[in-house]
C-alpha atoms as a PDB file:
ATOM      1  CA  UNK A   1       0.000   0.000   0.000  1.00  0.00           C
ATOM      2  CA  UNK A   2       1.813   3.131  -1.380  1.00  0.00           C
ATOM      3  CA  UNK A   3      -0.429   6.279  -1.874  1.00  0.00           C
ATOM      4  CA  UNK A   4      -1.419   7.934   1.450  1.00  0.00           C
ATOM      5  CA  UNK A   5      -5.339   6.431   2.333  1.00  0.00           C
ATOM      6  CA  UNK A   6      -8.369   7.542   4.964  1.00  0.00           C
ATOM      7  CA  UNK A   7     -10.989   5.947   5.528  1.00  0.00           C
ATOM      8  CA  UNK A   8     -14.296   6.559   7.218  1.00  0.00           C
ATOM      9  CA  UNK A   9     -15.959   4.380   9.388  1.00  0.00           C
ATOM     10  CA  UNK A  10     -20.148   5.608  10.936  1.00  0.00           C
ATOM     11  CA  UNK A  11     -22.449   4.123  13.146  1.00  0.00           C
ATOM     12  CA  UNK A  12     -24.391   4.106  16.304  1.00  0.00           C
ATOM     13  CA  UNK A  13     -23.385   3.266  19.333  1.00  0.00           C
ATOM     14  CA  UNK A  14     -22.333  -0.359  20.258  1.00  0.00           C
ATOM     15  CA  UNK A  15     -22.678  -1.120  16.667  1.00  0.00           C
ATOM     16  CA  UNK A  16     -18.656  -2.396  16.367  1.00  0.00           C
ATOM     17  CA  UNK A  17     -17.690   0.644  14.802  1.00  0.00           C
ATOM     18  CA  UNK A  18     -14.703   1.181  17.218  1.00  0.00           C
ATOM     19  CA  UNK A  19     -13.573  -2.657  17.073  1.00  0.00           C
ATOM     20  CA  UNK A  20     -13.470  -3.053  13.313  1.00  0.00           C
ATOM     21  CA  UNK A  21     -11.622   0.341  13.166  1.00  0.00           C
ATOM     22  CA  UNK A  22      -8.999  -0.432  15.726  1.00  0.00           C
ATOM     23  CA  UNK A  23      -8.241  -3.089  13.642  1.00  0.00           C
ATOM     24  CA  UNK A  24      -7.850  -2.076  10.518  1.00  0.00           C
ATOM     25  CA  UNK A  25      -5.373   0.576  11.672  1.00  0.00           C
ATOM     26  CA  UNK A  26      -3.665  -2.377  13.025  1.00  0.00           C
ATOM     27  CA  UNK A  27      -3.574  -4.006   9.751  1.00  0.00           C
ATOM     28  CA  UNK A  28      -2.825  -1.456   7.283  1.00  0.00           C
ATOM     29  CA  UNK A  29      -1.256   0.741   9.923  1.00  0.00           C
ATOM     30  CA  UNK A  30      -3.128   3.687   9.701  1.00  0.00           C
ATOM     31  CA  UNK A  31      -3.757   6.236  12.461  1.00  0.00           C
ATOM     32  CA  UNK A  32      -6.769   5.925  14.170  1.00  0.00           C
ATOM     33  CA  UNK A  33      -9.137   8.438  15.488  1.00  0.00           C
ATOM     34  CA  UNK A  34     -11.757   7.869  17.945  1.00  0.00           C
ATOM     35  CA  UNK A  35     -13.603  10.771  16.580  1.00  0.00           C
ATOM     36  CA  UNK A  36     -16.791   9.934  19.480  1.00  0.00           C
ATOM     37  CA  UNK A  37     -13.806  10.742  22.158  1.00  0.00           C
ATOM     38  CA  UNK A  38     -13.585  14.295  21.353  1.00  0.00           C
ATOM     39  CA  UNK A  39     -17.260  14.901  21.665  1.00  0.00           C
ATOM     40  CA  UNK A  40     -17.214  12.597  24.646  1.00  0.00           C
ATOM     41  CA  UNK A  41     -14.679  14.849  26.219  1.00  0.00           C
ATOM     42  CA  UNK A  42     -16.256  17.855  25.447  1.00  0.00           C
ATOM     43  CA  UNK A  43     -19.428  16.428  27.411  1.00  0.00           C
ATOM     44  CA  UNK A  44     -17.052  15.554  30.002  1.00  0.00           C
ATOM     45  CA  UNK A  45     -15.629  18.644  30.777  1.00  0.00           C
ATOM     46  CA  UNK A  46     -19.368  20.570  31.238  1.00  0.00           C
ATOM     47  CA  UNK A  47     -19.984  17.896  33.511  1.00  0.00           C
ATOM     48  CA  UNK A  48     -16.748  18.154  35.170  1.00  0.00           C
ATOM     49  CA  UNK A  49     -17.636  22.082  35.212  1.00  0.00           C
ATOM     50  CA  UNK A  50     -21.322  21.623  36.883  1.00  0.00           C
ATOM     51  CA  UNK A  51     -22.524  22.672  33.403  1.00  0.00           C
ATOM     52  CA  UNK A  52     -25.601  21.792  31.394  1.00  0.00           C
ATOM     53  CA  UNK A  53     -24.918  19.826  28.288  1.00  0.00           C
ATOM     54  CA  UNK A  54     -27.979  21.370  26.714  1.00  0.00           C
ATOM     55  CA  UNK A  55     -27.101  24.512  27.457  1.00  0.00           C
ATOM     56  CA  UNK A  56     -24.923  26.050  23.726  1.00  0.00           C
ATOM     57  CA  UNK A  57     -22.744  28.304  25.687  1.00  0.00           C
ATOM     58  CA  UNK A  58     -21.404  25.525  27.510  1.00  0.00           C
ATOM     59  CA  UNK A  59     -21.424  23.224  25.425  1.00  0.00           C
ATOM     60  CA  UNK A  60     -19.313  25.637  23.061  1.00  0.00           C
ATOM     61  CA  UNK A  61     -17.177  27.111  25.872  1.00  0.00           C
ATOM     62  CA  UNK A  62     -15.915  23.386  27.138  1.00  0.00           C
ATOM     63  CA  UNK A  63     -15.419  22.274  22.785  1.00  0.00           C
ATOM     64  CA  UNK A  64     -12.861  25.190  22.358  1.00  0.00           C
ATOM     65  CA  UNK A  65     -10.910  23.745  25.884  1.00  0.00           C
ATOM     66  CA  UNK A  66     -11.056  20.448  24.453  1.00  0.00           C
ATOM     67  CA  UNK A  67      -9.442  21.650  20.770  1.00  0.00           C
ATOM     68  CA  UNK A  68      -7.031  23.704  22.268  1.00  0.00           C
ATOM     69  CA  UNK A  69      -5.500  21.286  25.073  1.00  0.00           C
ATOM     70  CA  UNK A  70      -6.353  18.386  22.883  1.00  0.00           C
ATOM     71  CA  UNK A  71      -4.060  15.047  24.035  1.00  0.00           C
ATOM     72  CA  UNK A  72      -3.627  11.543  23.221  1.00  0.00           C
ATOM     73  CA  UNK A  73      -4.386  11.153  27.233  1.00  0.00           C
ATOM     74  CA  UNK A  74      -7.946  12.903  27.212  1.00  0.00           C
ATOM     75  CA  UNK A  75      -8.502  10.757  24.214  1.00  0.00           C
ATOM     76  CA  UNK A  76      -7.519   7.511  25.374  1.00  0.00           C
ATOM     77  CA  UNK A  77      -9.578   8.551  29.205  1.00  0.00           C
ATOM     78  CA  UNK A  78     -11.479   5.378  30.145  1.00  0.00           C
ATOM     79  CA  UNK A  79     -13.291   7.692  32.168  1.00  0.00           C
ATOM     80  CA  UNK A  80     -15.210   8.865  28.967  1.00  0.00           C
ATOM     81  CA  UNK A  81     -16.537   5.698  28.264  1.00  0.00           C
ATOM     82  CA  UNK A  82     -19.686   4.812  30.081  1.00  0.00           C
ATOM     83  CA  UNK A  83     -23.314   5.887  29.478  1.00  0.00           C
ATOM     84  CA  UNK A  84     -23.664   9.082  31.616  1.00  0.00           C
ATOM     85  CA  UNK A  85     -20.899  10.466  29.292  1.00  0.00           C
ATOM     86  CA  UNK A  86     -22.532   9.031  26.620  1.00  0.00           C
ATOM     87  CA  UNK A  87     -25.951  10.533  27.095  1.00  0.00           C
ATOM     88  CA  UNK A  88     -24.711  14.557  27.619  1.00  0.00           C
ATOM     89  CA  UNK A  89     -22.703  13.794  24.566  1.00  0.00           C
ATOM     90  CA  UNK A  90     -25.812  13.369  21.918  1.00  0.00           C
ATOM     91  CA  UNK A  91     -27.234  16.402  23.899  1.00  0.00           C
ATOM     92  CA  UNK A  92     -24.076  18.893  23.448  1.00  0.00           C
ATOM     93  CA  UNK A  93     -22.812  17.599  20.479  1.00  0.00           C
ATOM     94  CA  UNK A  94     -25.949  18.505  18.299  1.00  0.00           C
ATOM     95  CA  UNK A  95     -24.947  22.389  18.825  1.00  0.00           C
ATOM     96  CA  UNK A  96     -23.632  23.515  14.904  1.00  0.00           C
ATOM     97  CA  UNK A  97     -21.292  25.929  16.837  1.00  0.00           C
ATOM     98  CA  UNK A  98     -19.826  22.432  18.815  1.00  0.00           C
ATOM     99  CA  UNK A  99     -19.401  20.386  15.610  1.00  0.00           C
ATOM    100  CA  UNK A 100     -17.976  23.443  13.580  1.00  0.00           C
ATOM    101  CA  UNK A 101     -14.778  24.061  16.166  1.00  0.00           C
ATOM    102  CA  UNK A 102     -14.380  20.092  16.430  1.00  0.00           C
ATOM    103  CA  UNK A 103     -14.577  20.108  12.323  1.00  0.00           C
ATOM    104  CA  UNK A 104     -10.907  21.272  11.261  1.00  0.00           C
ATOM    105  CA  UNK A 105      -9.599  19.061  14.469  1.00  0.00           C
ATOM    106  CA  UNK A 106     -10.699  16.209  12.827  1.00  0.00           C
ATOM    107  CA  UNK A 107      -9.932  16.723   9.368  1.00  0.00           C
ATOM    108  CA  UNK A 108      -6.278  17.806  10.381  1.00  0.00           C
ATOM    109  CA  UNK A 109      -5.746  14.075  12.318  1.00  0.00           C
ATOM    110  CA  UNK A 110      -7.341  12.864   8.903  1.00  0.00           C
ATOM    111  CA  UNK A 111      -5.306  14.469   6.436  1.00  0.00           C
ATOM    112  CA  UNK A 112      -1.571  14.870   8.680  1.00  0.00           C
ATOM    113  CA  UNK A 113      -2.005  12.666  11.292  1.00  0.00           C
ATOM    114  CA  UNK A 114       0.149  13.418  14.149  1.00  0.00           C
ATOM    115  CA  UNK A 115       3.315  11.329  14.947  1.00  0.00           C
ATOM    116  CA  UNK A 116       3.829   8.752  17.811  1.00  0.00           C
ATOM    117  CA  UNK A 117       7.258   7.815  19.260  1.00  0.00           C
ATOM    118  CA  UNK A 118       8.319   4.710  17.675  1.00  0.00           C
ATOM    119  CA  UNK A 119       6.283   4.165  15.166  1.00  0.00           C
ATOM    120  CA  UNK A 120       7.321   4.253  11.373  1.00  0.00           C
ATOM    121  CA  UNK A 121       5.362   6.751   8.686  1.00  0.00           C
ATOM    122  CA  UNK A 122       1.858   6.223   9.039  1.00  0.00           C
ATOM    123  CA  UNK A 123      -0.086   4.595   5.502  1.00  0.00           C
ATOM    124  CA  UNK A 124      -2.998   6.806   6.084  1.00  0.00           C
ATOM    125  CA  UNK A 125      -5.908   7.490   8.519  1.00  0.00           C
ATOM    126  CA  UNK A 126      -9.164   5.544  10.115  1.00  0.00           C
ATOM    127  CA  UNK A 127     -11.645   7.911  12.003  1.00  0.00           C
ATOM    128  CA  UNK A 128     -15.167   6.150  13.474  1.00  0.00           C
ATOM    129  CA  UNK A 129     -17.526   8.915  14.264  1.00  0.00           C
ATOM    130  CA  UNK A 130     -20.973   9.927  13.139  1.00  0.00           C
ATOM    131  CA  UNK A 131     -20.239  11.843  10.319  1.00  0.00           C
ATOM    132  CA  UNK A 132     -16.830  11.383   8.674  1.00  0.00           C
ATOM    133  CA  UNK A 133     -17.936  10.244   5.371  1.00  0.00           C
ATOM    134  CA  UNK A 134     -20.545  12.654   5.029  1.00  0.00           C
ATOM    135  CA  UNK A 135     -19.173  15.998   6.875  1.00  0.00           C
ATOM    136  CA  UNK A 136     -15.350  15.508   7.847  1.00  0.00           C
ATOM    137  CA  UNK A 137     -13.957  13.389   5.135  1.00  0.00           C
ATOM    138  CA  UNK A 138     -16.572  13.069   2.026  1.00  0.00           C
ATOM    139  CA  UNK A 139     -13.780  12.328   0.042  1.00  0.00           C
ATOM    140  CA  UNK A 140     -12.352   9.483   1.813  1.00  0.00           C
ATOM    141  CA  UNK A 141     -10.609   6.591   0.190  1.00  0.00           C
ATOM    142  CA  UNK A 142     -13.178   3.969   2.008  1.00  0.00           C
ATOM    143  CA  UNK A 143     -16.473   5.015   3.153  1.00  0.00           C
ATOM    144  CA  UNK A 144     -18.101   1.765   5.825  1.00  0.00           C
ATOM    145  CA  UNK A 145     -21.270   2.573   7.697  1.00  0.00           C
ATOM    146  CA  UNK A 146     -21.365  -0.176  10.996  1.00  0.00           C
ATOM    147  CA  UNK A 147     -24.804  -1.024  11.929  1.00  0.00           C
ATOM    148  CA  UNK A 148     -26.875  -3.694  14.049  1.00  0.00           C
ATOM    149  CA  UNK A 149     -30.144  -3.709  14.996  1.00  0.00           C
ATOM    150  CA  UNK A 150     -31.135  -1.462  18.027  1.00  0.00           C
ATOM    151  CA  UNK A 151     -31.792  -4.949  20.056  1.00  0.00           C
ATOM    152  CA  UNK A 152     -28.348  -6.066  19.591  1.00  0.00           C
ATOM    153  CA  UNK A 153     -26.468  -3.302  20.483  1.00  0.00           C
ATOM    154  CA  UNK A 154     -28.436  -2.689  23.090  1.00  0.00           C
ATOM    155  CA  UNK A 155     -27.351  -6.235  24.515  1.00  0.00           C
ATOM    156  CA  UNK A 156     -23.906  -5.607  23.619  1.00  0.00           C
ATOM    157  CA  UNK A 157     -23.729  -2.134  25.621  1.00  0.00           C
ATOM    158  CA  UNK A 158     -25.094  -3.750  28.569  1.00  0.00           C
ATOM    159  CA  UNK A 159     -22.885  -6.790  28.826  1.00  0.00           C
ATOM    160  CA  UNK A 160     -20.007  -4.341  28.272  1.00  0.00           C
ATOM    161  CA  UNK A 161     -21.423  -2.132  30.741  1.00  0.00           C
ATOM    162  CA  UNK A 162     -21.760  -5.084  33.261  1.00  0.00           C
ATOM    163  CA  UNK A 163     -18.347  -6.127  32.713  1.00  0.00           C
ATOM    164  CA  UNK A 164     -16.665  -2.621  33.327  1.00  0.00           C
ATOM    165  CA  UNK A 165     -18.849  -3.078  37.203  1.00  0.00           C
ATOM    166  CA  UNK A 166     -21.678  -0.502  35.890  1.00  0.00           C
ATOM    167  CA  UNK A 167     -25.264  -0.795  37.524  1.00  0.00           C
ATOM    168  CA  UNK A 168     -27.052  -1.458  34.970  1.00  0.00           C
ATOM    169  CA  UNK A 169     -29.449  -3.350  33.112  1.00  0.00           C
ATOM    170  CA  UNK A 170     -31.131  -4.327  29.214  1.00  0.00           C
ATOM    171  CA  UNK A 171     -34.140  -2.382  29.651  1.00  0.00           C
ATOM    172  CA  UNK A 172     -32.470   0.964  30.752  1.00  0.00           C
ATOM    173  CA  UNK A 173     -29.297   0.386  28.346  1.00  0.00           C
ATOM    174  CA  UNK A 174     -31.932  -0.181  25.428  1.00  0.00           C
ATOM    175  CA  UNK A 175     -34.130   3.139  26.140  1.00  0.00           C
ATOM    176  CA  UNK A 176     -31.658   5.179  26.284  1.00  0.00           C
ATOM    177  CA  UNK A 177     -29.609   3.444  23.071  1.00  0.00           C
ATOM    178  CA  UNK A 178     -33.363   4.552  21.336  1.00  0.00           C
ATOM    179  CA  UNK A 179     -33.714   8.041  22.626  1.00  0.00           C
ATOM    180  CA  UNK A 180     -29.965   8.382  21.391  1.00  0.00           C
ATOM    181  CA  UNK A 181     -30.477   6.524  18.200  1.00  0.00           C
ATOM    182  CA  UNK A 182     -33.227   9.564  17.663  1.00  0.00           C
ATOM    183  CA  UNK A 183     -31.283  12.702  19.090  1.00  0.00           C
ATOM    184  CA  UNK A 184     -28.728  11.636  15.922  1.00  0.00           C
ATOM    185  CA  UNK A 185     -30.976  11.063  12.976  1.00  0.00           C
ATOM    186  CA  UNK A 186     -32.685  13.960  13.609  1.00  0.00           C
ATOM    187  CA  UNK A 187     -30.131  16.659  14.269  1.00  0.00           C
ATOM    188  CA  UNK A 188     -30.480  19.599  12.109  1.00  0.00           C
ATOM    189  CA  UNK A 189     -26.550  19.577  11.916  1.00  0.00           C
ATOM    190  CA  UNK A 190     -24.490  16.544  10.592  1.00  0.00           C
ATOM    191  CA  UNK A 191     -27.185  13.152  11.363  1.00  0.00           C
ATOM    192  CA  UNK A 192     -26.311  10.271  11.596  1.00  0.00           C
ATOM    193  CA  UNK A 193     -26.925   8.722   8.430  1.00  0.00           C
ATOM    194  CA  UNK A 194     -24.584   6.723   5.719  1.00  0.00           C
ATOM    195  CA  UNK A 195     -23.124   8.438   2.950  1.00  0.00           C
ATOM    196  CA  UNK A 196     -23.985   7.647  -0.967  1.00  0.00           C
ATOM    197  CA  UNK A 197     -20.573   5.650  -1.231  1.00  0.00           C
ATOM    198  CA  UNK A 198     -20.603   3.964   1.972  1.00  0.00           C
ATOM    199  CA  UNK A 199     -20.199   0.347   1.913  1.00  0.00           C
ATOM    200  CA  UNK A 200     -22.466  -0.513   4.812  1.00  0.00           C
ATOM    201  CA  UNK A 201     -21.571  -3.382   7.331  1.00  0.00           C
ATOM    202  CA  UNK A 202     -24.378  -5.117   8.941  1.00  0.00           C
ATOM    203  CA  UNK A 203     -22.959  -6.870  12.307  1.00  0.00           C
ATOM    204  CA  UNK A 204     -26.147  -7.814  13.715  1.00  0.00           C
ATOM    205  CA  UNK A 205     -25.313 -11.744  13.088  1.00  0.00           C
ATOM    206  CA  UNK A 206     -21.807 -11.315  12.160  1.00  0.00           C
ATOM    207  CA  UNK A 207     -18.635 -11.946  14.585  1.00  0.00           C
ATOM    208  CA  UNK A 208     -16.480  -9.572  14.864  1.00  0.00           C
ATOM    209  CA  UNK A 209     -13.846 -11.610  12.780  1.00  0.00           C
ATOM    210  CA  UNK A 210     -16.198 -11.932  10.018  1.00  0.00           C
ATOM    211  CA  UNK A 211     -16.818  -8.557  10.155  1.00  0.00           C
ATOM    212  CA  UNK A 212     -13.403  -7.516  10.227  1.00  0.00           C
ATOM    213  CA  UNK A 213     -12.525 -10.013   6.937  1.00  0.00           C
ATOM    214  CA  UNK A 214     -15.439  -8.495   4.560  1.00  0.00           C
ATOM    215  CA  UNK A 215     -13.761  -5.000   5.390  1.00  0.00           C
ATOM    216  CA  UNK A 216     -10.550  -6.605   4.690  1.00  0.00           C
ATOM    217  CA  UNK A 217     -11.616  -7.964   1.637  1.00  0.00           C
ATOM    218  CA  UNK A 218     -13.234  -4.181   0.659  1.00  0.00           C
ATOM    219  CA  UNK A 219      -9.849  -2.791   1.068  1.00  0.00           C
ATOM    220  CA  UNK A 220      -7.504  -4.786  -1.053  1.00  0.00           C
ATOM    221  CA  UNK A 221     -10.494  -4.473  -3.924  1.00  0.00           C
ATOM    222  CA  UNK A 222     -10.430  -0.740  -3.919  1.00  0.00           C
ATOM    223  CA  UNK A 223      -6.471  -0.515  -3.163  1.00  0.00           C
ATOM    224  CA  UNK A 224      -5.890  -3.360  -6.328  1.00  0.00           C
END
């Protein structure tokens, strides 16, 4: 693989998005961009700050800390991953202002992705998000869209939940994954939805291996 590649990789949540990404890097060793940890931190840091998520100005005041002391370490936070994070991120994230300071961010990992110690010249770029094929990166090399049924990923959330030592259970998980699943396809800015091109994974009876081989097999066609 010579010529410099990105691809794009949407979804919901708990659809496999992050897994089959992760990997890929790994295989084609691209640099990978968690592009649902920015927004996650940005929720983060209202709540951290006593603010409201649905309130613009602070949802816009904690987005411009979160560009400007951007680090691999409030990336890579395991404290953004559970589902009070996840919930004040669909509410603060659907702010235009939010998604427009978070926009050249995300298209500058994309396009000059930064360097890590020890690692040789990167092949190109992965980012899973919401909108990368349709809003950060419409011209990216690979377009996938992840999905599974709501069900599913609602079962797959809560095990994971479980696992991490969360209270929590299928019922709750699976409202909120719905009232989430809506907040994003019905933004006015940047919904969730595939783009045109997007070659769209359906992991609702897949493993994650097989999931990971049809991408495979997507790649080499389009790089051949």
């Amino acid at each position: 693989m010579s010529a410099f590649i990105i691809i794009s990789v949407d979804g919901p949540s708990a659809s496999g998005k992050g897994t089959i990404a992760r990997r890929l890097a790994n295989r084609f060793h691209l640099s990978y961009l968690d592009t649902g940890a920015l927004y996650r931190a940005v929720a983060k840091h209202i709540l951290d700050q006593k603010k409201n998520p649905d309130n613009p100005e602070d949802a816009v005041s904690s987005a411009i800390y979160v560009r400007d002391h951007l680090s691999w370490e409030m990336l890579e936070d395991q404290a953004l991953f559970n589902d009070v994070i996840a919930d004040a991120t669909s509410r603060s994230c659907r702010f235009a202002a939010v998604r427009e300071i978070l926009k050249e961010t995300q298209r500058q990992h994309a396009q000059h992705p930064p360097y890590k110690p020890g690692q040789r010249t990167w092949s190109g770029s992965i980012l899973d998000g919401r909108d990368i094929g349709t809003i950060i990166c419409p011209d990216a090399t690979i377009k996938f869209f992840v999905t599974a049924s709501t069900e599913v990923r609602a079962k797959r959330r809560t095990l994971e939940l479980q696992k991490k030592g969360w209270e929590t259970n299928y019922e709750t998980v699976l409202q909120d994954m719905i009232d989430r699943d809506n907040r994003d396809k019905n933004r006015s800015v940047a919904p969730l939805l595939p783009a045109d091109d997007a070659i769209i994974l359906d992991t609702s009876e897949l493993s994650p291996d097989e999931v990971f081989e049809k991408a495979c097999q997507f790649i080499h066609k389009e790089l051949s």
